[in-house]
N, C-alpha and C. Protein backbone atom coordinates (compact mmCIF):
# COMPACT_ATOMS: atom_id res chain seq x y z
N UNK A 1 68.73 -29.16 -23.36
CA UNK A 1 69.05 -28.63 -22.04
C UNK A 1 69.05 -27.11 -22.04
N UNK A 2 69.75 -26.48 -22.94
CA UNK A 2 69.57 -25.36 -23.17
C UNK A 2 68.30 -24.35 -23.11
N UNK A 3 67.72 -25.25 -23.70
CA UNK A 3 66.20 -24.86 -24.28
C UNK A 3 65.69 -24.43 -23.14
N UNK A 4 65.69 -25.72 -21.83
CA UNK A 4 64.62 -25.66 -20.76
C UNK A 4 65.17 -24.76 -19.86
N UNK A 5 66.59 -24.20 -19.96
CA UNK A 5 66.96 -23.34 -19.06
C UNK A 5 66.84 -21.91 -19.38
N UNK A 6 66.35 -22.12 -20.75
CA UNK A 6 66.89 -20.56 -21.64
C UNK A 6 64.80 -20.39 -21.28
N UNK A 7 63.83 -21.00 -20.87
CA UNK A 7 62.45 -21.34 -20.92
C UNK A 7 62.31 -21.47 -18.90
N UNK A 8 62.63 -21.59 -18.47
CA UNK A 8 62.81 -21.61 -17.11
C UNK A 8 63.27 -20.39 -16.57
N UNK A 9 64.49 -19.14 -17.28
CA UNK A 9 64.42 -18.17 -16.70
C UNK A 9 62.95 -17.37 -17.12
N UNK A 10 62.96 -17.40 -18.54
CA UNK A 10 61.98 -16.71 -18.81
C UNK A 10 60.58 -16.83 -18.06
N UNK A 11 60.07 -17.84 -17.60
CA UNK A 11 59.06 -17.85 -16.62
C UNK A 11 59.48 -17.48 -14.93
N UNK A 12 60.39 -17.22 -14.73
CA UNK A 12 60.88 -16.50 -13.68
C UNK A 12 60.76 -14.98 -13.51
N UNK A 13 61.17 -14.74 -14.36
CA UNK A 13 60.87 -13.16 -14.78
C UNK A 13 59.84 -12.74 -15.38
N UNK A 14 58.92 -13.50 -15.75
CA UNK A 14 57.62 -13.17 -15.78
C UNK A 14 56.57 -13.11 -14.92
N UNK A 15 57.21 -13.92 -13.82
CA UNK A 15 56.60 -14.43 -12.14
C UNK A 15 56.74 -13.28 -11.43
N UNK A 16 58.38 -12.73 -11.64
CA UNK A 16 58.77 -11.51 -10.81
C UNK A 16 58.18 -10.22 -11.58
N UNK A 17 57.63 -9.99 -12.51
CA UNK A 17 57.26 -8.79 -13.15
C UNK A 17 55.57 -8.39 -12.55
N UNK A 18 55.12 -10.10 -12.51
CA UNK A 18 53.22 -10.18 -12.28
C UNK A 18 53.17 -9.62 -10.36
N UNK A 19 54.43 -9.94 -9.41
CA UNK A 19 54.83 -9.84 -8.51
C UNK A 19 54.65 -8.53 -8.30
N UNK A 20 55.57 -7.56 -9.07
CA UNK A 20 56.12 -6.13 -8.43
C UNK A 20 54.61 -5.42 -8.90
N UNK A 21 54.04 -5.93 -9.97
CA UNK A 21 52.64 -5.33 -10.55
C UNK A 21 51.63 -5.15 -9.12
N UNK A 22 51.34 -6.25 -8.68
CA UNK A 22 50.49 -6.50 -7.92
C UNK A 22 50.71 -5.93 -6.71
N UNK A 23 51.96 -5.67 -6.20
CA UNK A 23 52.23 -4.68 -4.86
C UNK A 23 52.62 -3.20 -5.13
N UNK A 24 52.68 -2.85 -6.59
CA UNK A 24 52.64 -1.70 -7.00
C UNK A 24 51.08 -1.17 -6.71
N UNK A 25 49.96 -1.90 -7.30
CA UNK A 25 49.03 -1.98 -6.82
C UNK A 25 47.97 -1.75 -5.44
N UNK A 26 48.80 -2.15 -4.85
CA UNK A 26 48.68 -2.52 -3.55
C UNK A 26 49.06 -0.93 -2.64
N UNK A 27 49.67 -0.30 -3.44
CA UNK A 27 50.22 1.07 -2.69
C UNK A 27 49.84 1.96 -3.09
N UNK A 28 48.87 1.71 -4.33
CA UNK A 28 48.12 3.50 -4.74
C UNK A 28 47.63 3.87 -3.84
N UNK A 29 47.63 4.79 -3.72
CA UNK A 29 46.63 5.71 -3.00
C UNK A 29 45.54 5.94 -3.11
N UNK A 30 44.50 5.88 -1.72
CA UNK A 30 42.85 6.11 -2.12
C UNK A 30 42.64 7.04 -2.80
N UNK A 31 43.28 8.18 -2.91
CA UNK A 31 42.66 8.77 -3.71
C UNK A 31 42.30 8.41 -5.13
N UNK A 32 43.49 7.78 -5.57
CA UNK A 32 42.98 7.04 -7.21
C UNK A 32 41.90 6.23 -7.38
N UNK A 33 41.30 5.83 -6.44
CA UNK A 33 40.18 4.58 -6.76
C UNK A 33 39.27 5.23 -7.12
N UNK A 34 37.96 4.80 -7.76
CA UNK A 34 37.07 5.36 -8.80
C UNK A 34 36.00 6.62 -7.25
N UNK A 35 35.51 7.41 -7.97
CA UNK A 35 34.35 8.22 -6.69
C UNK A 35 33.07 7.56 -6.59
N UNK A 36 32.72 7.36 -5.47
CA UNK A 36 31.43 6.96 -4.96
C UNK A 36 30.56 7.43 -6.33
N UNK A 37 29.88 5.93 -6.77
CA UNK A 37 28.30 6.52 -7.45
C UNK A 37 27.55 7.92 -6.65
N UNK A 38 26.79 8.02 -7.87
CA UNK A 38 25.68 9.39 -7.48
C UNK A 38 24.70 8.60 -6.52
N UNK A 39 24.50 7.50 -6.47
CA UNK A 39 23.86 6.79 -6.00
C UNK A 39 23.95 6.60 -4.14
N UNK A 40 24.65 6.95 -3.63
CA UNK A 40 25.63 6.86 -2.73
C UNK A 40 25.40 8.24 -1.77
N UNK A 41 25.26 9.03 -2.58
CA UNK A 41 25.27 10.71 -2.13
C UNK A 41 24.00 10.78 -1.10
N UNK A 42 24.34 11.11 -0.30
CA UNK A 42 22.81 11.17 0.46
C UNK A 42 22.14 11.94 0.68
N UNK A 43 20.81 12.00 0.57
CA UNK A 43 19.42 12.83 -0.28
C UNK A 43 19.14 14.11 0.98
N UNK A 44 18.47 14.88 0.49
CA UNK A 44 18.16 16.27 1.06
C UNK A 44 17.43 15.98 2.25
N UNK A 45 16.81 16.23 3.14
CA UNK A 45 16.10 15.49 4.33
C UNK A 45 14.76 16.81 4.44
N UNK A 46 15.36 17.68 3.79
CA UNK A 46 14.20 19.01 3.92
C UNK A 46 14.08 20.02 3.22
N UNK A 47 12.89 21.04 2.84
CA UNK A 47 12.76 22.02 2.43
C UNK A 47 13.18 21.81 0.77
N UNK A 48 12.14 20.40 0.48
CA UNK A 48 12.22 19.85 -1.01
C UNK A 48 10.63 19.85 -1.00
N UNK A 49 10.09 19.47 -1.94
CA UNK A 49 8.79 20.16 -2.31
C UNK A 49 7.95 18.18 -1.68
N UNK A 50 7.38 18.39 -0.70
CA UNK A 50 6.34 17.56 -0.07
C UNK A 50 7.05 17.46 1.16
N UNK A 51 8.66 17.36 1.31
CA UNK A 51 9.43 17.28 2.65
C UNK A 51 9.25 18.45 3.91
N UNK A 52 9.48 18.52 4.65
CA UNK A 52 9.79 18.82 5.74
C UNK A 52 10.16 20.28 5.83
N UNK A 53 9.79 21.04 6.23
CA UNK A 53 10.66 22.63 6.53
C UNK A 53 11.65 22.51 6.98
N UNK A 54 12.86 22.78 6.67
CA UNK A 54 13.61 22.98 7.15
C UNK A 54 14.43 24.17 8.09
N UNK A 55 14.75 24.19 9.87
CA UNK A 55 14.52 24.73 10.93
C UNK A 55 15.49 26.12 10.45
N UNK A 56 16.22 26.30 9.23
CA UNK A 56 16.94 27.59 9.11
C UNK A 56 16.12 28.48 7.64
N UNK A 57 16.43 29.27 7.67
CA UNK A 57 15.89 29.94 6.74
C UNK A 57 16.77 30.15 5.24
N UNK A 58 16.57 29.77 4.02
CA UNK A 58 14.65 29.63 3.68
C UNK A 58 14.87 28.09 3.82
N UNK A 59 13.29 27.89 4.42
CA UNK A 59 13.02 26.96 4.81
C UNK A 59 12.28 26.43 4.12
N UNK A 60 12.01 26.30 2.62
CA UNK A 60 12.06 25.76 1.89
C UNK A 60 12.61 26.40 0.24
N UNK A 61 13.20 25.46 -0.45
CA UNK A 61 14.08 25.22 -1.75
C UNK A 61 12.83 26.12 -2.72
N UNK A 62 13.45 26.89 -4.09
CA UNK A 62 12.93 26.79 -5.31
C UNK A 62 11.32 27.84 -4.98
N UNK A 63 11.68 28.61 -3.53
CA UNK A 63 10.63 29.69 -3.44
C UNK A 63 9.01 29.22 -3.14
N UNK A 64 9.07 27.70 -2.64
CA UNK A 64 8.17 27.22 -2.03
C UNK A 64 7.70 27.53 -0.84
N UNK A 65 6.27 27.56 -0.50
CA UNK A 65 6.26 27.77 0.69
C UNK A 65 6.26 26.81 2.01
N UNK A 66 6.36 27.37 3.51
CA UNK A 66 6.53 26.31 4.14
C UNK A 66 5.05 26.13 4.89
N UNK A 67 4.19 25.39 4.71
CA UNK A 67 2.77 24.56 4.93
C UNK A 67 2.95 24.33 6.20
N UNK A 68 2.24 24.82 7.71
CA UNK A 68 2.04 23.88 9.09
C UNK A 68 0.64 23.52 8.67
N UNK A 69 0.87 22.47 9.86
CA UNK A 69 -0.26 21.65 10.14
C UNK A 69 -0.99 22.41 11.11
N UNK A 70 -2.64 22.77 10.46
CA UNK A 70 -3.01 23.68 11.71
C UNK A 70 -3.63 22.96 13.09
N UNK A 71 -3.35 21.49 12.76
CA UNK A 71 -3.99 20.64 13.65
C UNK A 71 -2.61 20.00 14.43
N UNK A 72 -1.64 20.50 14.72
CA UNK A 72 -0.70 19.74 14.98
C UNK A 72 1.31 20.58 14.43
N UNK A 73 1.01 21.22 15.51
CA UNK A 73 2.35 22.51 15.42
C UNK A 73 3.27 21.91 14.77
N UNK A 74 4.04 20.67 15.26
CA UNK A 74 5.04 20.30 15.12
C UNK A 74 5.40 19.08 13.62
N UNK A 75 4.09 19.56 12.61
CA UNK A 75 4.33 19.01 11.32
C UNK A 75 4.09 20.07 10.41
N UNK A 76 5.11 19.84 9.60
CA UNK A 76 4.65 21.17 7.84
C UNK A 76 5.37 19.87 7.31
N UNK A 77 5.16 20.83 5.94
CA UNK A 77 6.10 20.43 4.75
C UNK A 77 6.08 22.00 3.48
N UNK A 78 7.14 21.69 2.79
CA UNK A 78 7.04 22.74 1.57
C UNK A 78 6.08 22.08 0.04
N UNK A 79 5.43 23.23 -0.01
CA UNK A 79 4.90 23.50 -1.25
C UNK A 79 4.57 24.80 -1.88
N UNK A 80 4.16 24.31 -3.27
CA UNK A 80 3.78 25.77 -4.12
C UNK A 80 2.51 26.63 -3.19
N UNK A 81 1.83 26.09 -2.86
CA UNK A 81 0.72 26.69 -2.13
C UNK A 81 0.14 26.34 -1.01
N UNK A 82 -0.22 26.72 0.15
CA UNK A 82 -0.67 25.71 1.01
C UNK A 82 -2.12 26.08 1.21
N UNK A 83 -2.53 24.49 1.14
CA UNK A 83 -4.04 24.53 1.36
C UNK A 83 -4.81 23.42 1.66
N UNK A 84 -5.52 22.95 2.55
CA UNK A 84 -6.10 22.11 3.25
C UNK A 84 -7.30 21.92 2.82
N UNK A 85 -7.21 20.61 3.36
CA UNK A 85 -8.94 19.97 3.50
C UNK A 85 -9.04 18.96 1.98
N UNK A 86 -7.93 18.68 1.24
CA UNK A 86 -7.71 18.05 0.23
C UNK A 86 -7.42 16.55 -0.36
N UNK A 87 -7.30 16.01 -1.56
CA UNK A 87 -6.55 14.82 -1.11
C UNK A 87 -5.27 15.15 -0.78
N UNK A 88 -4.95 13.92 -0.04
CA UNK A 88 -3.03 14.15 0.78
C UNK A 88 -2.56 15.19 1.08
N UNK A 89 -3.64 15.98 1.51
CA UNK A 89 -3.06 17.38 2.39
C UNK A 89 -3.67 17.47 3.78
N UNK A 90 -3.14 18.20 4.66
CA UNK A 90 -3.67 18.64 6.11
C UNK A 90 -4.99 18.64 5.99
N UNK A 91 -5.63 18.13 7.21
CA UNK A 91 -7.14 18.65 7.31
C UNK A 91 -7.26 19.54 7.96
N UNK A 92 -8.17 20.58 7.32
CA UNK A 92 -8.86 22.01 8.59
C UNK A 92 -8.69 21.70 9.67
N UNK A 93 -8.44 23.31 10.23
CA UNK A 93 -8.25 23.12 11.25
C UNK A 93 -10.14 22.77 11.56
N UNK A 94 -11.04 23.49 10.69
CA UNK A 94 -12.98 23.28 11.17
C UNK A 94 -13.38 22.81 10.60
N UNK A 95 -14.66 22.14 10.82
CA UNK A 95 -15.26 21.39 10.25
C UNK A 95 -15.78 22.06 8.59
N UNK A 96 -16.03 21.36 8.01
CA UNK A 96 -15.14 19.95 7.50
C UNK A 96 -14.03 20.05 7.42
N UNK A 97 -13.56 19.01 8.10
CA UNK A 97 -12.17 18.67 7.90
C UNK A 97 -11.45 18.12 6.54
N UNK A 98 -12.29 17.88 5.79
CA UNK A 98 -12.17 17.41 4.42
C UNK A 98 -13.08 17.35 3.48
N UNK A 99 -12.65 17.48 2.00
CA UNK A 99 -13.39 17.46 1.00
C UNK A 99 -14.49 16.44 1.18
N UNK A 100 -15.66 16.54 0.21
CA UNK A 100 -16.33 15.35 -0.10
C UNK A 100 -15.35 13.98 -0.56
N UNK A 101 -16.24 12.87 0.11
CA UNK A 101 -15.40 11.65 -0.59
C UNK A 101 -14.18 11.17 0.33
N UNK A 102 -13.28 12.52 1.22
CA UNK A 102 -12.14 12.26 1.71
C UNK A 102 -12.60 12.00 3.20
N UNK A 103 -11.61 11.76 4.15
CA UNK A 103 -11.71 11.88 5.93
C UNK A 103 -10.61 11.74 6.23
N UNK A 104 -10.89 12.58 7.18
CA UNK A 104 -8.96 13.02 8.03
C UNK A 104 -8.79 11.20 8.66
N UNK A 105 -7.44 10.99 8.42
CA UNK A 105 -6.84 10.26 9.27
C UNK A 105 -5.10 10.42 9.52
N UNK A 106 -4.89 10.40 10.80
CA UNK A 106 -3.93 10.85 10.82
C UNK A 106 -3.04 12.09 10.48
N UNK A 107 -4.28 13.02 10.61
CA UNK A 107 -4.04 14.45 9.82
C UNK A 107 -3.80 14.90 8.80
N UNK A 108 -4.34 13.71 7.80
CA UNK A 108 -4.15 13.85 6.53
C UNK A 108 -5.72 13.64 5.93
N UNK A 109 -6.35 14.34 4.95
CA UNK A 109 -7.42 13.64 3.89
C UNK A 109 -7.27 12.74 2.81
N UNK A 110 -7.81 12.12 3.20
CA UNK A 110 -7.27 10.49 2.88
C UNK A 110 -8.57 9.86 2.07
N UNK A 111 -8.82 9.06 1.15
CA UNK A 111 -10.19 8.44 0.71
C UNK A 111 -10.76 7.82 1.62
N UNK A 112 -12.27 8.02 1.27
CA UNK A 112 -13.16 7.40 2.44
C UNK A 112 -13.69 6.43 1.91
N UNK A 113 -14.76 5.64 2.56
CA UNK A 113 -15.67 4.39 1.90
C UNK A 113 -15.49 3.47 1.69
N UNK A 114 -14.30 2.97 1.42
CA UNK A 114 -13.51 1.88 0.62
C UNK A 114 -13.24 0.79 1.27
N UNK A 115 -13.58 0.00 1.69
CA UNK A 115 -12.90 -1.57 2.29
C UNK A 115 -11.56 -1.11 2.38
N UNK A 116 -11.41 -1.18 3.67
CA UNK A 116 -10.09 -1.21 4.01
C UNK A 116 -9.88 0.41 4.72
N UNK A 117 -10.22 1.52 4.27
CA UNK A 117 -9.67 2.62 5.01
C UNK A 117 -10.46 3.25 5.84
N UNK A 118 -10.78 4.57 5.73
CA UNK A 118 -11.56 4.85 6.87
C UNK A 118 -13.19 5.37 6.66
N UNK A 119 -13.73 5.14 7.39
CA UNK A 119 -15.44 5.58 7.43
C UNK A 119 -15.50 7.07 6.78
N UNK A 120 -16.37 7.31 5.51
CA UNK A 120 -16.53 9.11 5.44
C UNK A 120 -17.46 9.46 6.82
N UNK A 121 -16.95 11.15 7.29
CA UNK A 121 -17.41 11.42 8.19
C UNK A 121 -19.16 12.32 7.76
N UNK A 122 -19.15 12.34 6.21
CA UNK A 122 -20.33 12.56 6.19
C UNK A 122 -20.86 11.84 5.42
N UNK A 123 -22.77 12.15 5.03
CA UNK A 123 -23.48 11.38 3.95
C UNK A 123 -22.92 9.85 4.62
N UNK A 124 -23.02 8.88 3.81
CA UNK A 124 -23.31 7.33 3.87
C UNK A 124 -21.69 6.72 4.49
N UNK A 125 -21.70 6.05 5.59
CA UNK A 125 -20.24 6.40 6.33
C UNK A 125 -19.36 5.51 4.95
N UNK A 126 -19.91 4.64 4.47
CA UNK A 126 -18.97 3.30 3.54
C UNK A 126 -19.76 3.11 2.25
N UNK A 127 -19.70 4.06 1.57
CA UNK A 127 -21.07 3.60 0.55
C UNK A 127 -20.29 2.76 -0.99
N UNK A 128 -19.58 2.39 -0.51
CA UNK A 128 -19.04 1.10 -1.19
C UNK A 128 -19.47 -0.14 -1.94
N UNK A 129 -19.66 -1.11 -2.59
CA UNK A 129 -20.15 -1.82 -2.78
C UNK A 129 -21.78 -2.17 -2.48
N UNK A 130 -22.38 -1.42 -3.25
CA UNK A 130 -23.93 -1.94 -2.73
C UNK A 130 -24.72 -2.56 -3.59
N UNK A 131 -25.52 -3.45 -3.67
CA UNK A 131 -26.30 -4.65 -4.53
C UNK A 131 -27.40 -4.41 -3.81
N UNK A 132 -28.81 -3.66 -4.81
CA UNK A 132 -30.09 -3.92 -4.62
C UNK A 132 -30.31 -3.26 -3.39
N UNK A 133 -29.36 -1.80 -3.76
CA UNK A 133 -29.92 -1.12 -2.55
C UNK A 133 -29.35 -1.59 -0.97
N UNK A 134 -28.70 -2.69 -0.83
CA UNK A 134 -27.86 -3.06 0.59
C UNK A 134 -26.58 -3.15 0.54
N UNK A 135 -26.12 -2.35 1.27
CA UNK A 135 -24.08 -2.28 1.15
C UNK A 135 -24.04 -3.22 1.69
N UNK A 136 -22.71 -3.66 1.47
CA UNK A 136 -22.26 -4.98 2.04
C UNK A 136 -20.87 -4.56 2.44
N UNK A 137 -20.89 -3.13 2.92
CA UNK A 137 -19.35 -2.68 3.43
C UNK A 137 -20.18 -1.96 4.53
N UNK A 138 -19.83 -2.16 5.86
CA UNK A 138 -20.25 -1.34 7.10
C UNK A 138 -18.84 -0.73 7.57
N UNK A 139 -19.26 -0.01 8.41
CA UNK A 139 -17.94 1.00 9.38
C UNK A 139 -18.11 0.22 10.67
N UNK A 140 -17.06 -0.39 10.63
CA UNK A 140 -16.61 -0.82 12.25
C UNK A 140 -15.55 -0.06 12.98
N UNK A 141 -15.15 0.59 14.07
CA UNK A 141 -14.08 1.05 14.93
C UNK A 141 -13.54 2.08 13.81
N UNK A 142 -14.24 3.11 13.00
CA UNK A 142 -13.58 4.03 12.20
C UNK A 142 -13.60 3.77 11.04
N UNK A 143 -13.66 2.21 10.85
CA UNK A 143 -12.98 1.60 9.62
C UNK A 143 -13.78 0.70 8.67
N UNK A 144 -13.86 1.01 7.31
CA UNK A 144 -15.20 0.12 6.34
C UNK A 144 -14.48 -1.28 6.10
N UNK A 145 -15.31 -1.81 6.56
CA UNK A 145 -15.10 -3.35 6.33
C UNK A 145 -15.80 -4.32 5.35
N UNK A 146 -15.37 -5.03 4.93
CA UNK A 146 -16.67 -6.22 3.99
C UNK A 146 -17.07 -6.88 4.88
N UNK A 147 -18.65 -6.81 4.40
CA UNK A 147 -19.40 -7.86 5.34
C UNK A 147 -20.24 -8.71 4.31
N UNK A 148 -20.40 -9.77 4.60
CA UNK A 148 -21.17 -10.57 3.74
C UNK A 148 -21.64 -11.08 3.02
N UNK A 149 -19.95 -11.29 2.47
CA UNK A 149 -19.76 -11.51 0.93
C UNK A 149 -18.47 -13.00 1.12
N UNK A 150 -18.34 -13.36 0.49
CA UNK A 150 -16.78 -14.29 -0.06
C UNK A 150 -16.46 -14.18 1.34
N UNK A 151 -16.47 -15.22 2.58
CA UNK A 151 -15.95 -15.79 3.50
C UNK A 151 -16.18 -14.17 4.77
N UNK A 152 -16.40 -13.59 4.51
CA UNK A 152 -16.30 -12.65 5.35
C UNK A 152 -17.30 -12.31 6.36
N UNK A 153 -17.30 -12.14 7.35
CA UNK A 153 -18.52 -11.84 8.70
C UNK A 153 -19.60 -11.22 8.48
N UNK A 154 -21.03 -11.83 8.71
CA UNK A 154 -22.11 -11.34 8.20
C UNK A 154 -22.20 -9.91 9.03
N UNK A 155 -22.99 -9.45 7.88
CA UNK A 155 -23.13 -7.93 8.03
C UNK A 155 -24.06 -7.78 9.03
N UNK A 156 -24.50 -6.39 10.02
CA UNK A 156 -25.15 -6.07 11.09
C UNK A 156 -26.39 -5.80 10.74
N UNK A 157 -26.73 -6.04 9.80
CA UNK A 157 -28.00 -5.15 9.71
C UNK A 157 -29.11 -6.59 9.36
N UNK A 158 -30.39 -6.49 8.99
CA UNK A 158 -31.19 -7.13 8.94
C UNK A 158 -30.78 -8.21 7.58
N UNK A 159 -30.21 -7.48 6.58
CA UNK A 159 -29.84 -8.79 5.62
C UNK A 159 -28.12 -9.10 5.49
N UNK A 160 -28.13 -10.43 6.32
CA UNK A 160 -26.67 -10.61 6.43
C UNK A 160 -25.95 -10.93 5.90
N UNK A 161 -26.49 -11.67 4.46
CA UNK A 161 -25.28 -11.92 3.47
C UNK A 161 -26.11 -11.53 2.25
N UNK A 162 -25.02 -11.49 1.17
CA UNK A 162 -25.23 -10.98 -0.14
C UNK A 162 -25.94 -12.29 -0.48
N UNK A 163 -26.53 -11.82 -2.03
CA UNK A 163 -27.25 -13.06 -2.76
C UNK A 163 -26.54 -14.32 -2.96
N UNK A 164 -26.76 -15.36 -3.27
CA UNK A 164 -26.08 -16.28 -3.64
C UNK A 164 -24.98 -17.01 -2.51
N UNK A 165 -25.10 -16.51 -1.59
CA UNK A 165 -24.66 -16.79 -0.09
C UNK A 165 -24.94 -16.89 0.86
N UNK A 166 -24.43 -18.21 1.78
CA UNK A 166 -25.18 -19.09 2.64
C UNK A 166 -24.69 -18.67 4.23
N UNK A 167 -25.22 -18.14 4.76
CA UNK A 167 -25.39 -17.67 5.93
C UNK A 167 -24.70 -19.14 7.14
N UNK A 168 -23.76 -19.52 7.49
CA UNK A 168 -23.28 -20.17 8.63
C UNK A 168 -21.98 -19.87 9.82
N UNK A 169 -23.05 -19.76 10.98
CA UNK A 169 -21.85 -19.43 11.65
C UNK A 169 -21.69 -18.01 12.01
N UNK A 170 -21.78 -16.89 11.28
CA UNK A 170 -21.64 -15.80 11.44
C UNK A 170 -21.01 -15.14 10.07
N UNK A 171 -20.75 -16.41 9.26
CA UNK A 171 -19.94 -16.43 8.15
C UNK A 171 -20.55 -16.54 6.60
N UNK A 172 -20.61 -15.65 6.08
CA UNK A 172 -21.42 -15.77 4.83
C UNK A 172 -20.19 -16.39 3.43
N UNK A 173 -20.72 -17.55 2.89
CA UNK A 173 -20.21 -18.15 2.20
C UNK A 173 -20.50 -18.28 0.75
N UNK A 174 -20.08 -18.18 -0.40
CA UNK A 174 -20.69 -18.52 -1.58
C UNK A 174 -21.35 -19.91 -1.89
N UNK A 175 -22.73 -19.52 -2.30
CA UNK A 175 -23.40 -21.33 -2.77
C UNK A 175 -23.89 -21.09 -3.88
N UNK A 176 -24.17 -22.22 -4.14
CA UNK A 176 -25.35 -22.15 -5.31
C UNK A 176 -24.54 -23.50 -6.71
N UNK A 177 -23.29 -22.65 -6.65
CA UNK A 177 -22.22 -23.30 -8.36
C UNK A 177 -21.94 -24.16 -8.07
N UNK A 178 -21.47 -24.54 -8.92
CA UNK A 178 -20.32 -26.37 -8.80
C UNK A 178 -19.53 -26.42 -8.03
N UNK A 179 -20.06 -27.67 -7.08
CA UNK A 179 -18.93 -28.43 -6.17
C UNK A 179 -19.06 -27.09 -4.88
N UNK A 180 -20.47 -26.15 -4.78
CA UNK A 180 -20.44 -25.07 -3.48
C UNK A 180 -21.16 -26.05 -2.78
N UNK A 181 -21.72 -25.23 -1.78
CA UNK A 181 -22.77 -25.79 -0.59
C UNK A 181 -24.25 -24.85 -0.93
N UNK A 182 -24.86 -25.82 -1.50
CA UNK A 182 -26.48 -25.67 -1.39
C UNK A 182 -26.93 -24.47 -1.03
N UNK A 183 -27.54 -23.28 -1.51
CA UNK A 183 -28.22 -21.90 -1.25
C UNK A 183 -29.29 -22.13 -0.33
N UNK A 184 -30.03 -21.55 0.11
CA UNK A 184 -31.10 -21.82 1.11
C UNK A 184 -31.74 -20.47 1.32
N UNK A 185 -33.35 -21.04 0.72
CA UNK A 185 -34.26 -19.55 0.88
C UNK A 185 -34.89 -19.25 2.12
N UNK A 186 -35.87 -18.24 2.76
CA UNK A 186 -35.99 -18.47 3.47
C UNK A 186 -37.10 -18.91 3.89
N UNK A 187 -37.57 -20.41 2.97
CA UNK A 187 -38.48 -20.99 3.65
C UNK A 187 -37.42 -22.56 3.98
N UNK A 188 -35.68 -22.39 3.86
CA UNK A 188 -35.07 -22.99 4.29
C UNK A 188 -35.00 -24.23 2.93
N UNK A 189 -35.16 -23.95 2.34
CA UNK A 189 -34.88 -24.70 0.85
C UNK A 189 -34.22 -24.48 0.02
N UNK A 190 -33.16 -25.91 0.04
CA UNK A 190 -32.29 -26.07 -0.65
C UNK A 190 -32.08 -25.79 -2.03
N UNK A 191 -31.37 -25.02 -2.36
CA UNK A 191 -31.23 -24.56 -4.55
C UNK A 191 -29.91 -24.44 -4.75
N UNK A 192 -29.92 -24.76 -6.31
CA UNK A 192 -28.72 -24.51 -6.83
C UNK A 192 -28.79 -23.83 -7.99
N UNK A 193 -27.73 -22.99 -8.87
CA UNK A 193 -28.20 -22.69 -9.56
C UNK A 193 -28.85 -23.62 -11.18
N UNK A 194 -29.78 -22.78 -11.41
CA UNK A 194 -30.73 -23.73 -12.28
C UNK A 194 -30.19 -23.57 -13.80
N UNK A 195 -29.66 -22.56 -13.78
CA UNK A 195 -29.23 -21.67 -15.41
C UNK A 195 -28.15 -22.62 -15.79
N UNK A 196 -27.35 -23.51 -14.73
CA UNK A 196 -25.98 -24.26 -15.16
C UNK A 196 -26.57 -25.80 -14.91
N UNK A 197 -27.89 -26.06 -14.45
CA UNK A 197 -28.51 -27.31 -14.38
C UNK A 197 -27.85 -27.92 -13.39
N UNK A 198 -27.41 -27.13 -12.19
CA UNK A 198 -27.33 -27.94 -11.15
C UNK A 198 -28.32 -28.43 -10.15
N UNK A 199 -28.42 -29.68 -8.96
CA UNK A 199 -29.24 -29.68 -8.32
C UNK A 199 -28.19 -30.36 -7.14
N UNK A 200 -29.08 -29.97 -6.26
CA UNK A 200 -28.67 -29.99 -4.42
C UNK A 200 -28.41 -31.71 -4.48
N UNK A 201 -27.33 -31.90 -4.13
CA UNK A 201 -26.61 -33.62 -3.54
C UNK A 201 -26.15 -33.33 -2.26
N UNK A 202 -26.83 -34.15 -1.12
CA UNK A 202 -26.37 -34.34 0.03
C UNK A 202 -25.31 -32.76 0.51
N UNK A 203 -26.13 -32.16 -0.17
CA UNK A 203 -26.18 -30.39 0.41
C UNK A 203 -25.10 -29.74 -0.40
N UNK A 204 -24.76 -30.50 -1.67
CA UNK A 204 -23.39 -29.71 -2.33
C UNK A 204 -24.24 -29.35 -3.85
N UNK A 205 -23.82 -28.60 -4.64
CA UNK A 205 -24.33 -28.54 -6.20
C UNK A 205 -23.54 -29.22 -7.19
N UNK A 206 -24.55 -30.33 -7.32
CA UNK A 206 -23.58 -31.07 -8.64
C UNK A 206 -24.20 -30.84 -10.01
C-alpha cells in the first residue's frame, strides 16, 4: 500500500512539472524563436546586373551601367556595357536589328531558324533541317515550323514530304519499316524497305 501511494504521488508531480514546462513555453516571447531563413529575405527587384534600373540614383549596383531600350523607352536593365543587336540583348534601334543567325522578337535578339522560334529576317528565313537540298522547316506567321516529316503538315512547296514518307491528307507520315504503311513512288507504287526484306501486305510492311 505504501508503495502505490509513495508511486502515485510521484507521478503527480511529474504531471505537474511536464504542466508548468509547457505553459512556461507558451509565454516566451517572439522574440526568442529562431530568425527567418536567408531564404525568406526578399530579393533586390533592381539595379542588379540583367535587372531593371532602378528609378533613384545610382541606378544601377557595382558601377554598372543602366542599358535603355532604344526601341521602347520604358525598358532597360543594368550591365557592364551596353550594346545591341546581340544574343539576349536589345535590338537596334536600324537595320539590322540583329546579328547574323539572330531576329528581334519581342525586342530582344533571339535565335532564328529553328522549329519552333522565329523566321531569320535575312539570307534563308528557316534554314533548318534540310535533306538533299529541300528544308523541311518553312516560316509560317513569323514562325519556322516542321513540315513534312513525322506526322506533321506537308510542306508548301513542290516536294511535300521528306523521303521515306507517305503523303495523306495533307499529312506526311513515315512508311516504308515494320508494321508502317506502304511508301509510294510516283508512278504510285507500292515499296517497302528492301535492305530489311520487307514487302507491301494489304498496304502495311511486313
Amino acid at each position: 500500500m505504501v508503495y502505490n501511494s509513495y508511486m502515485r504521488n510521484i507521478k503527480l508531480f511529474l504531471s505537474a512539472v511536464v504542466l508548468f514546462l509547457a505553459l512556461s513555453a507558451c509565454q516566451l516571447p517572439f522574440s526568442n524563436k529562431r530568425p527567418m531563413p536567408p531564404e525568406m529575405i526578399l530579393a533586390t527587384e533592381c539595379g542588379q546586373d540583367k535587372l531593371k534600373c532602378c528609378s533613384d540614383e545610382p541606378k544601377c549596383s557595382f558601377g554598372q551601367k543602366c542599358c535603355p531600350d532604344p526601341n521602347d523607352s520604358t525598358r532597360d536593365y543594368c550591365s557592364d556595357e551596353c550594346s545591341y543587336g546581340g544574343l539576349d540583348e536589345f535590338c537596334s534601334a536600324t537595320d539590322p536589328k540583329c546579328q547574323t543567325g539572330l531576329s528581334c522578337a519581342n525586342g530582344f535578339c533571339v535565335p532564328c531558324g529553328l522549329a519552333g522560334g522565329p523566321c531569320c529576317e535575312t539570307g534563308a528565313a528557316c534554314p533548318g533541317m534540310v535533306e538533299e537540298g529541300i528544308s523541311f522547316i518553312e516560316c509560317r506567321s513569323g514562325t519556322c515550323v516542321l513540315c513534312g516529316v513525322d506526322g506533321q503538315n506537308a510542306c508548301a512547296g513542290e516536294t511535300k514530304c521528306a523521303p521515306n514518307h507517305l503523303f495523306n491528307n495533307g499529312v506526311c507520315y513515315r512508311c516504308g519499316d515494320s508494321n508502317q504503311a506502304c511508301c509510294r513512288d510516283e508512278q504510285g507504287v507500292q515499296n517497302c524497305n528492301q535492305e530489311q526484306g520487307l514487302v507491301c501486305e494489304l498496304g502495311f510492311c511486313k
